[in-house]
PDB file of N, CA and C in Angstrom:
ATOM      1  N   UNK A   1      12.545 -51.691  46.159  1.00  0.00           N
ATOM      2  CA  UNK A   1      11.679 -51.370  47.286  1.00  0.00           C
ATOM      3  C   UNK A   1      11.225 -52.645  48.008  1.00  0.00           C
ATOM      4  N   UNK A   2      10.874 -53.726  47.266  1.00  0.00           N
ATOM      5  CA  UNK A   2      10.180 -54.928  48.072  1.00  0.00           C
ATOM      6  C   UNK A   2      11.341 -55.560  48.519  1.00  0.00           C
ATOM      7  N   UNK A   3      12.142 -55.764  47.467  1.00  0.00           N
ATOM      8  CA  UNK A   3      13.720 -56.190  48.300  1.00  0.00           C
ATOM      9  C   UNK A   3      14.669 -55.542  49.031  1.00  0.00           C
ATOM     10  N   UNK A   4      14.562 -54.373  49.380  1.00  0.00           N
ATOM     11  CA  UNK A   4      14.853 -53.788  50.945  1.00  0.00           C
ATOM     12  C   UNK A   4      14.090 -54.034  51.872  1.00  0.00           C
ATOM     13  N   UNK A   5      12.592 -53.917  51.495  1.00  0.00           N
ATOM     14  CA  UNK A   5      11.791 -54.447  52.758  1.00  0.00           C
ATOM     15  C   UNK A   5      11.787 -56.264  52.930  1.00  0.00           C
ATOM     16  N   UNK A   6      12.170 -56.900  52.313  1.00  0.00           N
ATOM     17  CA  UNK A   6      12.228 -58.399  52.731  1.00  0.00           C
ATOM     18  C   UNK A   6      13.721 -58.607  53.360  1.00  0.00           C
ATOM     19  N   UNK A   7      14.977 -57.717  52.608  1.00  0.00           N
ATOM     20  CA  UNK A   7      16.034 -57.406  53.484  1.00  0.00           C
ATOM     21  C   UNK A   7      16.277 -57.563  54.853  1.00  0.00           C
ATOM     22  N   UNK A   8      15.164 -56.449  54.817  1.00  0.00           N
ATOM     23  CA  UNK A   8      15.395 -55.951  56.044  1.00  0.00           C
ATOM     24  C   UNK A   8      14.588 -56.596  57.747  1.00  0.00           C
ATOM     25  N   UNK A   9      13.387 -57.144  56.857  1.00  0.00           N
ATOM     26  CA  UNK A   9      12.703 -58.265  58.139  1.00  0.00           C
ATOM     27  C   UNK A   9      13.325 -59.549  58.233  1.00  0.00           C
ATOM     28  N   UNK A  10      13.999 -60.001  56.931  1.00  0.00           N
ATOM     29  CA  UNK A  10      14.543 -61.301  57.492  1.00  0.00           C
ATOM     30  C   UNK A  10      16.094 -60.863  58.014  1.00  0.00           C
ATOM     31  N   UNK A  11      16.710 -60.179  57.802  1.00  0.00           N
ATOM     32  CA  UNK A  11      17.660 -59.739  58.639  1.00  0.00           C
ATOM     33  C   UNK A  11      17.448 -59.306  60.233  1.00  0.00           C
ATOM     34  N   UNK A  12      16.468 -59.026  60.134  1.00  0.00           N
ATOM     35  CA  UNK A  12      15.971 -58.577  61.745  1.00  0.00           C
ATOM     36  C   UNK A  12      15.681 -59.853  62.722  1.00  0.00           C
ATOM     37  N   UNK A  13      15.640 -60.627  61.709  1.00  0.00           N
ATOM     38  CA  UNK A  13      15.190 -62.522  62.633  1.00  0.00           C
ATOM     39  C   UNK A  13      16.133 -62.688  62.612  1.00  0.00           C
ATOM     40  N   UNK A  14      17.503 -62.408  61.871  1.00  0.00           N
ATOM     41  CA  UNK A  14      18.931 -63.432  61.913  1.00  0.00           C
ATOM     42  C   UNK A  14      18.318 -64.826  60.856  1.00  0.00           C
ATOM     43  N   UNK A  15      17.610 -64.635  59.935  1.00  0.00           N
ATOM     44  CA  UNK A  15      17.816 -65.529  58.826  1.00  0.00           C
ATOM     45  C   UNK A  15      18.747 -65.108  57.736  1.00  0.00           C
ATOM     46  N   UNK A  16      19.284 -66.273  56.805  1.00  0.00           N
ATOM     47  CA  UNK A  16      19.870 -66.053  55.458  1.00  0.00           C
ATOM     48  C   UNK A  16      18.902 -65.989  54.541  1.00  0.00           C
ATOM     49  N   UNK A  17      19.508 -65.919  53.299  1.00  0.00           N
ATOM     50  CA  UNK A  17      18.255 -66.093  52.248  1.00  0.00           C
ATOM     51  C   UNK A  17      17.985 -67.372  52.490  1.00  0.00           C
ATOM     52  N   UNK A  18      19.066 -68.538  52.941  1.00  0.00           N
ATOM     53  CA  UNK A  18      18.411 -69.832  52.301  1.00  0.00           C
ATOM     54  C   UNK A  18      17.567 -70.222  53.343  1.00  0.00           C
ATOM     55  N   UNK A  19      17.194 -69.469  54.776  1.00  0.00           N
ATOM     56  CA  UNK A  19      16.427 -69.726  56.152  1.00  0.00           C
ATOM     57  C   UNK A  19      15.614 -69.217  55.280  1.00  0.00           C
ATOM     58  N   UNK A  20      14.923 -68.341  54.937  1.00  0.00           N
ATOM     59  CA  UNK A  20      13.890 -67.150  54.337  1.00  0.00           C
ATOM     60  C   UNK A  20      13.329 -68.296  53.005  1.00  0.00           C
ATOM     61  N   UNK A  21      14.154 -68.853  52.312  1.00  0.00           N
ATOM     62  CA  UNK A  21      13.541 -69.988  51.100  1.00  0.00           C
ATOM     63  C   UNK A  21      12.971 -70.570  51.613  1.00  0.00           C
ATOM     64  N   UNK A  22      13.829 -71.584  52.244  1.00  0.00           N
ATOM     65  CA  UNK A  22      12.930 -72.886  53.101  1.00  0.00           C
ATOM     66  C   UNK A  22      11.733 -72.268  53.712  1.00  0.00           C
ATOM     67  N   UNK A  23      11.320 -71.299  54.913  1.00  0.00           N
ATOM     68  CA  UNK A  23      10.569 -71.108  55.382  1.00  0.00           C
ATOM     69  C   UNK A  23       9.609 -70.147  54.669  1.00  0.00           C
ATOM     70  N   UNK A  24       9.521 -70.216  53.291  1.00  0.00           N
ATOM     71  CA  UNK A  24       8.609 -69.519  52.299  1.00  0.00           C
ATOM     72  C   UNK A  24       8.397 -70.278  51.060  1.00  0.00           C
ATOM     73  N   UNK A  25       9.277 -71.079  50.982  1.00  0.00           N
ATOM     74  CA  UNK A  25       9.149 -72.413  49.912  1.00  0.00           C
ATOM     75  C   UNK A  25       9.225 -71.343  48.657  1.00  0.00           C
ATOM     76  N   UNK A  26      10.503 -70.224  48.698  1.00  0.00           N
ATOM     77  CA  UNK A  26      10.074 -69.368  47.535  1.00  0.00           C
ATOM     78  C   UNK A  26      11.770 -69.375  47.144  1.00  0.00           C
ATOM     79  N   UNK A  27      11.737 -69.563  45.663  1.00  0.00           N
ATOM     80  CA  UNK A  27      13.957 -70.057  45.190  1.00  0.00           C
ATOM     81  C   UNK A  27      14.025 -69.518  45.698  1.00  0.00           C
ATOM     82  N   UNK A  28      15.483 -69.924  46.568  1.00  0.00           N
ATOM     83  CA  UNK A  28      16.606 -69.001  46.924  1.00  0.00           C
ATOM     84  C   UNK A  28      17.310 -67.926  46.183  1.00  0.00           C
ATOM     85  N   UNK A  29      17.392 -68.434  44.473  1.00  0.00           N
ATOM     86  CA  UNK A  29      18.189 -67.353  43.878  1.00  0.00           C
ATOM     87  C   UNK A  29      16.763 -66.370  43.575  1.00  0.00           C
ATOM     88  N   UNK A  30      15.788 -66.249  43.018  1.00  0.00           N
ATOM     89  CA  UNK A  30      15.100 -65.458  43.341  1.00  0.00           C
ATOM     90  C   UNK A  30      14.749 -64.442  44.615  1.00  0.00           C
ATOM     91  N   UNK A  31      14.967 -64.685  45.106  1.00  0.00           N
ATOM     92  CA  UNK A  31      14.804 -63.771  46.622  1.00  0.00           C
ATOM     93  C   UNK A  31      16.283 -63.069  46.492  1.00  0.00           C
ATOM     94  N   UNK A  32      17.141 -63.580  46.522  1.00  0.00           N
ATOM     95  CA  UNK A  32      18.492 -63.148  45.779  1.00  0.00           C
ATOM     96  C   UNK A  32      18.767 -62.237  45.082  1.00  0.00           C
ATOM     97  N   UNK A  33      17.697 -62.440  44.090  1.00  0.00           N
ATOM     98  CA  UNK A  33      17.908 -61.231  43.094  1.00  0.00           C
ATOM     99  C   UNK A  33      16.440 -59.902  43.031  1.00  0.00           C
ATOM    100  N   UNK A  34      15.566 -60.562  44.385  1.00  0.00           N
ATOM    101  CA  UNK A  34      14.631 -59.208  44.692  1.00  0.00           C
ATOM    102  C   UNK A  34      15.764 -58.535  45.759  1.00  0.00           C
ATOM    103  N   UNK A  35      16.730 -58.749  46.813  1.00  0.00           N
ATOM    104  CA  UNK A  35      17.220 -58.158  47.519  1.00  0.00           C
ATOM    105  C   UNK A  35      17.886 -56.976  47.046  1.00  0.00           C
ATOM    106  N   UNK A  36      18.675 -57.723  45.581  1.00  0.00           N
ATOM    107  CA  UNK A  36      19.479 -57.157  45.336  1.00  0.00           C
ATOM    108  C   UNK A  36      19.398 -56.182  44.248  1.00  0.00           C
ATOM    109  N   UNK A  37      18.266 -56.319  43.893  1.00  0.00           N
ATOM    110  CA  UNK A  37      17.341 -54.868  42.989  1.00  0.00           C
ATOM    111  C   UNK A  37      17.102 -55.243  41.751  1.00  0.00           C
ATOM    112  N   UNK A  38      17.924 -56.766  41.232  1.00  0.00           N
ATOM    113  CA  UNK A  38      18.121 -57.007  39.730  1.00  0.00           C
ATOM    114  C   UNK A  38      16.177 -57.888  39.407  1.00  0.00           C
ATOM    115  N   UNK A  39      15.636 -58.047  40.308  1.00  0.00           N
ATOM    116  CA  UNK A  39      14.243 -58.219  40.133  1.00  0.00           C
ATOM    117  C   UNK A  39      13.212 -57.283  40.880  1.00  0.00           C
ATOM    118  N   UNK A  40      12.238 -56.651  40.259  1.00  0.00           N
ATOM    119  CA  UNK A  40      11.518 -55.974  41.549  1.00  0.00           C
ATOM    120  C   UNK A  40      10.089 -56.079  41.612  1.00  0.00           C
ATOM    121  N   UNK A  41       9.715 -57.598  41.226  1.00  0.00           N
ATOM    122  CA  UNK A  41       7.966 -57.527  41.640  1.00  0.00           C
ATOM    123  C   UNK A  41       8.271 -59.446  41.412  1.00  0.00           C
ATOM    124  N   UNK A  42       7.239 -60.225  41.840  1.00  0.00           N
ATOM    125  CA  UNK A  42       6.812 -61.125  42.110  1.00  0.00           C
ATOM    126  C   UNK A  42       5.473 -61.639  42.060  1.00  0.00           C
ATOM    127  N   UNK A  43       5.239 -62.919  42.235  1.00  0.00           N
ATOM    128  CA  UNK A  43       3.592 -63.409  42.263  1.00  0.00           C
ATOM    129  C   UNK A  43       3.262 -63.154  43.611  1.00  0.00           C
ATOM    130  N   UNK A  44       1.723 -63.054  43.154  1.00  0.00           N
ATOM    131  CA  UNK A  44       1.074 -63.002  44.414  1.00  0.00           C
ATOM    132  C   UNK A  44       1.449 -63.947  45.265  1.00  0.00           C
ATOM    133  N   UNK A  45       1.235 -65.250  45.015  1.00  0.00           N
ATOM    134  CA  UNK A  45       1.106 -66.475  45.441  1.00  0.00           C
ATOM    135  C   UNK A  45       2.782 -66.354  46.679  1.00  0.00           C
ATOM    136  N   UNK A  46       3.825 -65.708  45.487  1.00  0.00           N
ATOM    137  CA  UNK A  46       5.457 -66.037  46.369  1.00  0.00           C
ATOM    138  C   UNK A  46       5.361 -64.934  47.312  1.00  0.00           C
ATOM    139  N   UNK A  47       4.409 -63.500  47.227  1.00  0.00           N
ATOM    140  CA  UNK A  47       4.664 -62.168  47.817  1.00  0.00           C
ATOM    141  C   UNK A  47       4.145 -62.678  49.136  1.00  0.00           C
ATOM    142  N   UNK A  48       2.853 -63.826  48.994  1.00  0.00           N
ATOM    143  CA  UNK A  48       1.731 -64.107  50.190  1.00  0.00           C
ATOM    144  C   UNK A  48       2.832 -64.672  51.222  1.00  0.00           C
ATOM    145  N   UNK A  49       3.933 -65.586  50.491  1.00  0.00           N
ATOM    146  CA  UNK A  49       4.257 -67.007  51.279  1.00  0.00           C
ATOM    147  C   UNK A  49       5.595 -65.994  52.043  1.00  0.00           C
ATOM    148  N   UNK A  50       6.014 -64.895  51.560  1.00  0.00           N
ATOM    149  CA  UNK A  50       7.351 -64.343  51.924  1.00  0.00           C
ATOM    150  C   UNK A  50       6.650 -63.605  53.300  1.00  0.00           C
ATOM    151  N   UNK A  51       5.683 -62.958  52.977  1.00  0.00           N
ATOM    152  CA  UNK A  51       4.859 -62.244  53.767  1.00  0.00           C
ATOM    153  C   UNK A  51       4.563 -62.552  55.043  1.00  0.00           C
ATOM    154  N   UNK A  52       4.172 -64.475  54.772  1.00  0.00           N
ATOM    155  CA  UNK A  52       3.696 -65.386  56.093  1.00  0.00           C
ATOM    156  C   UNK A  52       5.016 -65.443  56.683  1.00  0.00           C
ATOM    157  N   UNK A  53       6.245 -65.888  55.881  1.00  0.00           N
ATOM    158  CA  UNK A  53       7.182 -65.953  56.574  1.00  0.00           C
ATOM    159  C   UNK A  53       8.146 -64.752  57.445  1.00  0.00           C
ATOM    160  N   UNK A  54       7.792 -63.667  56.851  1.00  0.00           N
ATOM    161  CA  UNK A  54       8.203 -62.836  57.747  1.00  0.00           C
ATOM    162  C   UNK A  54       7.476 -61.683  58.823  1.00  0.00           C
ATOM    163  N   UNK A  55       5.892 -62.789  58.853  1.00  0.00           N
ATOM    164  CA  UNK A  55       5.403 -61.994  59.753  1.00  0.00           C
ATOM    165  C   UNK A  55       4.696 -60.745  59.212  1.00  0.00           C
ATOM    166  N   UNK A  56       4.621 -60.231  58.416  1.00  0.00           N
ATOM    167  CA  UNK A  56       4.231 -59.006  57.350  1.00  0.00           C
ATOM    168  C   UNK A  56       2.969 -58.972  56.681  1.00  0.00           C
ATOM    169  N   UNK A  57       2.550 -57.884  55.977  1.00  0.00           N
ATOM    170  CA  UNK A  57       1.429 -58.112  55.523  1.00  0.00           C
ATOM    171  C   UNK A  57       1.819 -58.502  54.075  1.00  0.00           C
ATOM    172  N   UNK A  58       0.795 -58.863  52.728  1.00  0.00           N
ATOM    173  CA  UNK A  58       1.333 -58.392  51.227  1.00  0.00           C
ATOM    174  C   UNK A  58       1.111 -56.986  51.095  1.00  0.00           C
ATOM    175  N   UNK A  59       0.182 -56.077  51.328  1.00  0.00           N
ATOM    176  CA  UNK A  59       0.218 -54.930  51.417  1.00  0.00           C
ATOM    177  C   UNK A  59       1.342 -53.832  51.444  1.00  0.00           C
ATOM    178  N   UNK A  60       2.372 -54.286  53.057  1.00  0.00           N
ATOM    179  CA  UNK A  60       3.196 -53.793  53.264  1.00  0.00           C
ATOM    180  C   UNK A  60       4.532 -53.680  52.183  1.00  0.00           C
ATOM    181  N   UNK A  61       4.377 -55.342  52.021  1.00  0.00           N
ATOM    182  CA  UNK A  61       5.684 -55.886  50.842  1.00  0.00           C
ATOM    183  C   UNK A  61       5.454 -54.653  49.646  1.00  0.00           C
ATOM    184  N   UNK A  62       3.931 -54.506  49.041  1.00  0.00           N
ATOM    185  CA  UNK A  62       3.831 -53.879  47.769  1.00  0.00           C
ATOM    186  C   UNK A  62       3.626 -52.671  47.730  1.00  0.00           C
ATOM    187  N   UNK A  63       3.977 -52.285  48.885  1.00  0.00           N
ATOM    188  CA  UNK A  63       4.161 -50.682  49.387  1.00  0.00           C
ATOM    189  C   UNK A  63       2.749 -49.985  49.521  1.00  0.00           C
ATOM    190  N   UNK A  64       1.757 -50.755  49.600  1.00  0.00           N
ATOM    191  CA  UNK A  64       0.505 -49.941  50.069  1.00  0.00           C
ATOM    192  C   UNK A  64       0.244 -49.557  51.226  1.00  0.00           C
ATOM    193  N   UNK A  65       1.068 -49.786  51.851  1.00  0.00           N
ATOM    194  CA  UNK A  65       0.721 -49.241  53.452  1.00  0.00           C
ATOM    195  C   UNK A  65       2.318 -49.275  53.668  1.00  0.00           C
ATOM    196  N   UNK A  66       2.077 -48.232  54.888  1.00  0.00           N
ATOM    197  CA  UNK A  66       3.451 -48.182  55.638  1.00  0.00           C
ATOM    198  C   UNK A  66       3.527 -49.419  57.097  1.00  0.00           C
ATOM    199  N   UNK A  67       2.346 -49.689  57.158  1.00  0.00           N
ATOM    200  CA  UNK A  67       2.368 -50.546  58.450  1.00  0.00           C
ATOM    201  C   UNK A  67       2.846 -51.735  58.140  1.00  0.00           C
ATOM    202  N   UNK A  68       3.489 -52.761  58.490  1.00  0.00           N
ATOM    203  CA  UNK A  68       3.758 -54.199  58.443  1.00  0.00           C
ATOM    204  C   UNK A  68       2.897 -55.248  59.064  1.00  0.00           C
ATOM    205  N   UNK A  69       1.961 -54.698  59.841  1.00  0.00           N
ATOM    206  CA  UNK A  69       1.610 -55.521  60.226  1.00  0.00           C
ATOM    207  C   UNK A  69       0.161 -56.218  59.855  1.00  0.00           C
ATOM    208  N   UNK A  70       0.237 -57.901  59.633  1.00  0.00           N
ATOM    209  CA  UNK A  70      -0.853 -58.462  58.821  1.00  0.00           C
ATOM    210  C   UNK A  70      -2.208 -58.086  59.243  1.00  0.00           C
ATOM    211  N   UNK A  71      -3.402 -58.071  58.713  1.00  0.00           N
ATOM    212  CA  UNK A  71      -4.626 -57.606  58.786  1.00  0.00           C
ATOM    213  C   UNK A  71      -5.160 -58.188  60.033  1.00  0.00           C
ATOM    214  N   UNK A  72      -4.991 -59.878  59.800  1.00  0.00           N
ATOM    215  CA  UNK A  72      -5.281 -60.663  60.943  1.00  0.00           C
ATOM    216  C   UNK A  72      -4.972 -59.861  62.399  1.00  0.00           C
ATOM    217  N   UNK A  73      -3.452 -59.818  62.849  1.00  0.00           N
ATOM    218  CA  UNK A  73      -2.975 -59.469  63.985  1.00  0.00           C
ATOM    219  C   UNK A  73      -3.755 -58.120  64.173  1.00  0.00           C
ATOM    220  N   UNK A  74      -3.759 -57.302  63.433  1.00  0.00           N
ATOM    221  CA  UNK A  74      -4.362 -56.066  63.572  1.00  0.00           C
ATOM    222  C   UNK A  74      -5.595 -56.221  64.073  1.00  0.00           C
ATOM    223  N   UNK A  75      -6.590 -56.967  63.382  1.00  0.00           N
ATOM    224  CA  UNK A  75      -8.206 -57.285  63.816  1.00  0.00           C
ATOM    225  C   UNK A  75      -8.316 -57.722  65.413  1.00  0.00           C
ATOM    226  N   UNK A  76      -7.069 -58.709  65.213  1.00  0.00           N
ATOM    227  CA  UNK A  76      -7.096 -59.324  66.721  1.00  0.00           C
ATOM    228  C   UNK A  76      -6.701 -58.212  67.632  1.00  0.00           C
ATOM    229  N   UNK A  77      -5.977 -57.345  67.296  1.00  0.00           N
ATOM    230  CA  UNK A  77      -5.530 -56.317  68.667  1.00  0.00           C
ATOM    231  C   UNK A  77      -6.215 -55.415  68.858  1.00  0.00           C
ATOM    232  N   UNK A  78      -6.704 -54.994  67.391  1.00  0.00           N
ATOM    233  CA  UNK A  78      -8.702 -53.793  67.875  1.00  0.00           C
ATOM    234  C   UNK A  78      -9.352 -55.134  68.996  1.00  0.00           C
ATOM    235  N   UNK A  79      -9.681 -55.975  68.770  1.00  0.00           N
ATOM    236  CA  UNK A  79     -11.061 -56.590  69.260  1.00  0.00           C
ATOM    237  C   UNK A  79     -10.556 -57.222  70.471  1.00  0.00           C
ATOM    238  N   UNK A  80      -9.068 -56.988  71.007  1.00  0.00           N
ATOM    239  CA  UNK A  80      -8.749 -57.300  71.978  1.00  0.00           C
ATOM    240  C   UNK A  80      -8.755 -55.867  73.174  1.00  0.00           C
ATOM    241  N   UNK A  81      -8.217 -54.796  72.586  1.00  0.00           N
ATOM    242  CA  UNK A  81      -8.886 -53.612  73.089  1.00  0.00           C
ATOM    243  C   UNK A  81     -10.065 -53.411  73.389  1.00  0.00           C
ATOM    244  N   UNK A  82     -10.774 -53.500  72.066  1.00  0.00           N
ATOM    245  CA  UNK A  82     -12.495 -52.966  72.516  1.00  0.00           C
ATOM    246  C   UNK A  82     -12.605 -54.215  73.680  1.00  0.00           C
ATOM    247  N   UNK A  83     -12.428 -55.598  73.884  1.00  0.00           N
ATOM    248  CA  UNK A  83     -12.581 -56.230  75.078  1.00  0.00           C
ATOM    249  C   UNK A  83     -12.129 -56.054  76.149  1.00  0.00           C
ATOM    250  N   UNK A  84     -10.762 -55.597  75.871  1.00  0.00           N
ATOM    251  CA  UNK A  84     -10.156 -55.701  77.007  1.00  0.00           C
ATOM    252  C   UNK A  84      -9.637 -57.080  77.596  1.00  0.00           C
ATOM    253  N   UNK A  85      -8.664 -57.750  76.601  1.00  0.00           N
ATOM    254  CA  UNK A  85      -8.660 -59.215  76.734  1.00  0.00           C
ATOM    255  C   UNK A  85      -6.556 -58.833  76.437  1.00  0.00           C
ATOM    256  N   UNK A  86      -5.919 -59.383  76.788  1.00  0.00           N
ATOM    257  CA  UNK A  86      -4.677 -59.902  77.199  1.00  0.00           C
ATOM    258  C   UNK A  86      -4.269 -60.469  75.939  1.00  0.00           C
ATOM    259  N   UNK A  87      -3.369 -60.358  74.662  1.00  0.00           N
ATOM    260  CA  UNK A  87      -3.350 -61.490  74.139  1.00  0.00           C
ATOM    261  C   UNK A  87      -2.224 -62.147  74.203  1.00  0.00           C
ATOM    262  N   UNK A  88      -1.243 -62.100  75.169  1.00  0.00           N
ATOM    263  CA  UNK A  88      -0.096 -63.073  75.334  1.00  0.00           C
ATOM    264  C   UNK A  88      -0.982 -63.613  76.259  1.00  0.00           C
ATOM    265  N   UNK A  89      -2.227 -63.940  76.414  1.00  0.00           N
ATOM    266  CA  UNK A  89      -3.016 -65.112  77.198  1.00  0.00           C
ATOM    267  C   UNK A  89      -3.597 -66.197  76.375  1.00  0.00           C
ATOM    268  N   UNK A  90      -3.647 -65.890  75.012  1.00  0.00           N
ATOM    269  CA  UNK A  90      -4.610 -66.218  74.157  1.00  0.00           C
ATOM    270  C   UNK A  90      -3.307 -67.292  73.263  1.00  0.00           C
ATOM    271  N   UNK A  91      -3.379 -68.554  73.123  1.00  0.00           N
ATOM    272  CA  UNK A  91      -2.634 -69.750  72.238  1.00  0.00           C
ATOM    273  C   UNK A  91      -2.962 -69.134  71.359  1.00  0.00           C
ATOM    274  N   UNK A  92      -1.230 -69.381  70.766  1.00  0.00           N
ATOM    275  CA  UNK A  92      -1.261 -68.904  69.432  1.00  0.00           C
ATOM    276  C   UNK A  92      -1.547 -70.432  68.457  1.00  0.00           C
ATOM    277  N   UNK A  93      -1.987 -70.097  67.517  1.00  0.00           N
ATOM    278  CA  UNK A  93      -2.066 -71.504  66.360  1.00  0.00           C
ATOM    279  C   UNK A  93      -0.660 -72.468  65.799  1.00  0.00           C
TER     280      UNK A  93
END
């Protein structure tokens, strides 16, 4: 389950596993073997960094929600509604 869903977002960027390592600082053969079903849970710490890297929540990764999207972005797009504020105006970090 977590390695179809990491599958499937870093496939959606056009990364490999070894784009998805580097940019999660998490082994390559590990991610390797969550894709491919022969592992199916992880540390918090690697679930957080896979998570940042693909844009995602940990939530989503550990199947508690169906949404993907991180808490942060979410907060920001309520409180950009209730304002009424633009946020492809707003620098991103």
């Amino acid at each position: 389950m977590i390695g179809a869903k990491i599958k499937h977002h870093r496939e959606s960027r056009g990364w490999t596993l070894r784009d998805l390592a580097r940019f999660s600082r998490v082994d390559h053969a590990w991610l390797c073997r969550l894709e491919s079903g022969e592992r199916h849970n992880m540390s918090l710490q690697a679930a957080a960094r896979v998570a940042q890297a693909l844009g995602v929540s940990v939530d989503y990764l550990a199947g508690l929600t169906t949404d993907p999207t991180p808490a942060r972005v979410r907060q920001a797009q309520e409180h950009a509604q209730e304002h009424h504020v633009c946020l492809s105006s707003v620098p991103t970090p």
